[in-house]
Protein backbone atom coordinates (compact mmCIF):
# COMPACT_ATOMS: atom_id res chain seq x y z
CA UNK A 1 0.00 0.00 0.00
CA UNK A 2 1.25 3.14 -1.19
CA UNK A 3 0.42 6.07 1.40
CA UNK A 4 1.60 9.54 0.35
CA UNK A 5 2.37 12.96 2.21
CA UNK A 6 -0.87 15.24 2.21
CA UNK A 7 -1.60 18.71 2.85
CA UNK A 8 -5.36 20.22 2.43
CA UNK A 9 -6.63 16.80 0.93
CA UNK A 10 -3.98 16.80 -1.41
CA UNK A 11 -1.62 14.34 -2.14
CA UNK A 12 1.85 15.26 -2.99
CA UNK A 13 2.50 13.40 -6.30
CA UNK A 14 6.47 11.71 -6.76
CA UNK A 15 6.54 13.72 -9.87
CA UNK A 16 7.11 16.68 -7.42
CA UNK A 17 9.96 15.12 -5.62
CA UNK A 18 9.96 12.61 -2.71
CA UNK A 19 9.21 14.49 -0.05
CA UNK A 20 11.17 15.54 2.70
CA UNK A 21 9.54 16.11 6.16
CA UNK A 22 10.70 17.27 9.65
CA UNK A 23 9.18 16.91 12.78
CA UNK A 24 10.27 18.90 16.11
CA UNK A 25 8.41 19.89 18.97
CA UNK A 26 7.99 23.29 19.86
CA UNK A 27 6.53 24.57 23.65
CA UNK A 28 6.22 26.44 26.12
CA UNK A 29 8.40 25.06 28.50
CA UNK A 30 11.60 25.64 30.13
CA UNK A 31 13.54 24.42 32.98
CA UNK A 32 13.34 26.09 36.44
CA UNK A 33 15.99 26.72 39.42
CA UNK A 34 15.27 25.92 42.80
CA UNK A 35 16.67 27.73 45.47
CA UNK A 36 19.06 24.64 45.99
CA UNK A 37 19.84 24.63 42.63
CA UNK A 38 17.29 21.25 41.95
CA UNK A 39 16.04 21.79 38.27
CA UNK A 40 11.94 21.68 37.95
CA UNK A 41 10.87 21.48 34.42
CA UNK A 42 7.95 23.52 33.66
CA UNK A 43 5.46 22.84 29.91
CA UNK A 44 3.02 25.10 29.63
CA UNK A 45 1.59 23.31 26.48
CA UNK A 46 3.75 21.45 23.77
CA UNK A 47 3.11 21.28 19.43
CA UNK A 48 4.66 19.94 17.08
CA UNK A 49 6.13 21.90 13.74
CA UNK A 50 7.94 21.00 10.98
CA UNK A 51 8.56 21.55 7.20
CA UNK A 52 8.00 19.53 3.89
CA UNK A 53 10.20 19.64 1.17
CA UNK A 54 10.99 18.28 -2.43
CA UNK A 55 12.86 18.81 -5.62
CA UNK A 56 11.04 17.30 -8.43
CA UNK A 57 10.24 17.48 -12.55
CA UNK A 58 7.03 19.12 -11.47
CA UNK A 59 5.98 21.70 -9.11
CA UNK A 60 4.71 20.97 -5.93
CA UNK A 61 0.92 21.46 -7.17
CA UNK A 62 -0.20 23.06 -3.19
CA UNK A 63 -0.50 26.57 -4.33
CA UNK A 64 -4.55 26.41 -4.54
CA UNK A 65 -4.94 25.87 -0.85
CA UNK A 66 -6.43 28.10 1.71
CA UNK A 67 -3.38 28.84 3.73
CA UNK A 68 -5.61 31.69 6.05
CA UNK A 69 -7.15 28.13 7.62
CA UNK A 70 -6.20 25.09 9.86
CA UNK A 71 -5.15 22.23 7.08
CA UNK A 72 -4.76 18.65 7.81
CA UNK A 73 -0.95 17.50 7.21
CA UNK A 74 -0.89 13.77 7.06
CA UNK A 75 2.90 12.67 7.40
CA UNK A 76 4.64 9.75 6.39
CA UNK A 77 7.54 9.82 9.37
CA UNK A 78 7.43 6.96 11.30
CA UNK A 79 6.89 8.02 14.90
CA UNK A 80 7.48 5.46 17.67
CA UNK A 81 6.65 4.06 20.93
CA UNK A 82 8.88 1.56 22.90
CA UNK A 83 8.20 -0.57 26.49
CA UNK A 84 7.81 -3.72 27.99
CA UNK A 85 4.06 -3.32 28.05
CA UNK A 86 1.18 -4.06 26.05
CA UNK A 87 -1.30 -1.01 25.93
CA UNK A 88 0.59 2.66 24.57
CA UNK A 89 -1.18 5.79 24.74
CA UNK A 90 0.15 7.70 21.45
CA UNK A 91 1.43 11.25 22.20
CA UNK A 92 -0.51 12.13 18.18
CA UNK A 93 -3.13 10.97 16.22
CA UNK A 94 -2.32 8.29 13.58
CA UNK A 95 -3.45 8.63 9.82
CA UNK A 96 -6.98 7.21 9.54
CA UNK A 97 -5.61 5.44 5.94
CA UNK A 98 -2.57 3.81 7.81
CA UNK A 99 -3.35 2.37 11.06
CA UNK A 100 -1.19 1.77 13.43
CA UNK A 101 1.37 -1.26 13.30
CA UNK A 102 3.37 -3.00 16.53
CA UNK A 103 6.58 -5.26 16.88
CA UNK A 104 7.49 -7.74 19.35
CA UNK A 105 11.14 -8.64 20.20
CA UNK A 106 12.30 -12.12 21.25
CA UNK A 107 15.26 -13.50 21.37
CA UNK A 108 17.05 -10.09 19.85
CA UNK A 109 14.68 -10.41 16.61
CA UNK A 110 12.03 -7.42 15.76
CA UNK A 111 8.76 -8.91 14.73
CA UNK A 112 5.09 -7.95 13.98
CA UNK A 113 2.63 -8.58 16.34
CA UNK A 114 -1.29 -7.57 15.35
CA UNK A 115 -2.66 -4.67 17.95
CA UNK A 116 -5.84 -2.85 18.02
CA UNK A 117 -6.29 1.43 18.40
CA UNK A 118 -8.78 2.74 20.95
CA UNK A 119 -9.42 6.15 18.34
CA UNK A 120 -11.03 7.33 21.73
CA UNK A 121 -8.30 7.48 24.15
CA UNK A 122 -5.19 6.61 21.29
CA UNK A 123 -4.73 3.41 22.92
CA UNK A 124 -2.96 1.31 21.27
CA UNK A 125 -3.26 -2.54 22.73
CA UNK A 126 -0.83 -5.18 21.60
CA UNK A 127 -1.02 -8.83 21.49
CA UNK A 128 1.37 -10.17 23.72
CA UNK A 129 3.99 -12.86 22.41
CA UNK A 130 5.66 -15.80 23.87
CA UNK A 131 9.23 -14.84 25.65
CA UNK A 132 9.10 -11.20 24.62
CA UNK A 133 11.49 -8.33 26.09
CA UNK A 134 10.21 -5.63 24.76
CA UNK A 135 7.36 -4.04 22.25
CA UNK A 136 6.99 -1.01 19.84
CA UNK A 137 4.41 0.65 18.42
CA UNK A 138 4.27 2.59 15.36
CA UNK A 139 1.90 4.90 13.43
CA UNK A 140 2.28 8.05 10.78
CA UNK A 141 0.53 11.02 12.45
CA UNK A 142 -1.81 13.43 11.47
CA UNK A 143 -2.12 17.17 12.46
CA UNK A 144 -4.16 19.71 12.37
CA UNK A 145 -1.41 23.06 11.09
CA UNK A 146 -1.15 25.96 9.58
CA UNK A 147 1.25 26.15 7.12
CA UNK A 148 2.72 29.27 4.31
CA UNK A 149 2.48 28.95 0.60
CA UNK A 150 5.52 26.96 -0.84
CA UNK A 151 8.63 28.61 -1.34
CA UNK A 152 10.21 27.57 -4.61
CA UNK A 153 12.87 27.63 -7.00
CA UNK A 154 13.84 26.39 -10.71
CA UNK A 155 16.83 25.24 -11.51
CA UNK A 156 16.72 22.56 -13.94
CA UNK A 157 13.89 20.64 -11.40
CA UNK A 158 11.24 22.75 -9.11
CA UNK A 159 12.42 23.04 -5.53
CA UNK A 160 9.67 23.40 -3.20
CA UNK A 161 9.70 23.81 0.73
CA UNK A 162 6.33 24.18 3.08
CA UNK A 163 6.51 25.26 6.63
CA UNK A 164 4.10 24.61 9.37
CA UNK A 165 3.33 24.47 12.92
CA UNK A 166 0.73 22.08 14.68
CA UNK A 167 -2.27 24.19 15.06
């Protein structure tokens, strides 16, 4: 199954390059001094922001979109979750075309292992598997941003580059 990058309902087609994302979170936090010198960390809230990029025969074809409005950015980073136990409440939402997927390892060997998403609480339950150390859970997120009009250039291919922030 082929799942691509989409912005606004769009899908970014190869012909526009393979896109490259980033993800980083951004907050408001920052790490406080006790008198005694402990450190306290303090998040007021926390997002996520990022850009998508490409260089490709044809341009990026996002220009249409209302970029005054909240779009829906489905990514195709792989965002992870590791432990020793089976149920992992996901930190973002996972793409609603690509659920979420979970490995088991035993004996040093990653394999799959079927689990189920509670969409309520993003809960993700795995099935649990003979002599296992350890579990992950993986999913391609979705968010809510805004983003600005693509930047571009043309030099012999069309250079694109979209920034955005979790809205």
């Amino acid at each position: 199954m082929t799942v691509a990058v989409m912005l606004g309902g769009i899908a970014l087609d190869m012909h526009a390059g393979a896109p490259e994302q980033t993800e980083q979170p951004i907050g408001g936090g920052q790490v406080l001094r006790m008198s005694d010198g402990a450190a306290v960390k303090q998040t007021h809230w926390q997002k996520m922001s990022g850009t998508i990029a490409g260089r490709g025969l044809y341009p990026s074809g996002l220009d249409g979109l209302d970029y005054s409005n909240p779009l829906e950015l489905r990514l195709t980073i792989v965002t992870s979750m590791q432990g020793t136990g089976l149920e992992y409440v996901l930190p973002s939402t996972p793409r609603p075309d690509r659920a979420p997927w979970a490995r088991a390892r035993v004996d040093g060997v990653w394999r799959r292992t079927p689990c189920v998403l509670d969409d309520e609480t993003l809960t993700v339950a795995v099935t649990a598997v003979v002599a296992a150390d350890q579990y992950q859970v993986n999913w391609m997120p979705v968010y809510s941003v805004f983003a600005e009009r693509p930047g571009r250039a043309q030099v012999g291919s069309f250079d694109w580059s979209i920034p955005w922030e979790e809205a």
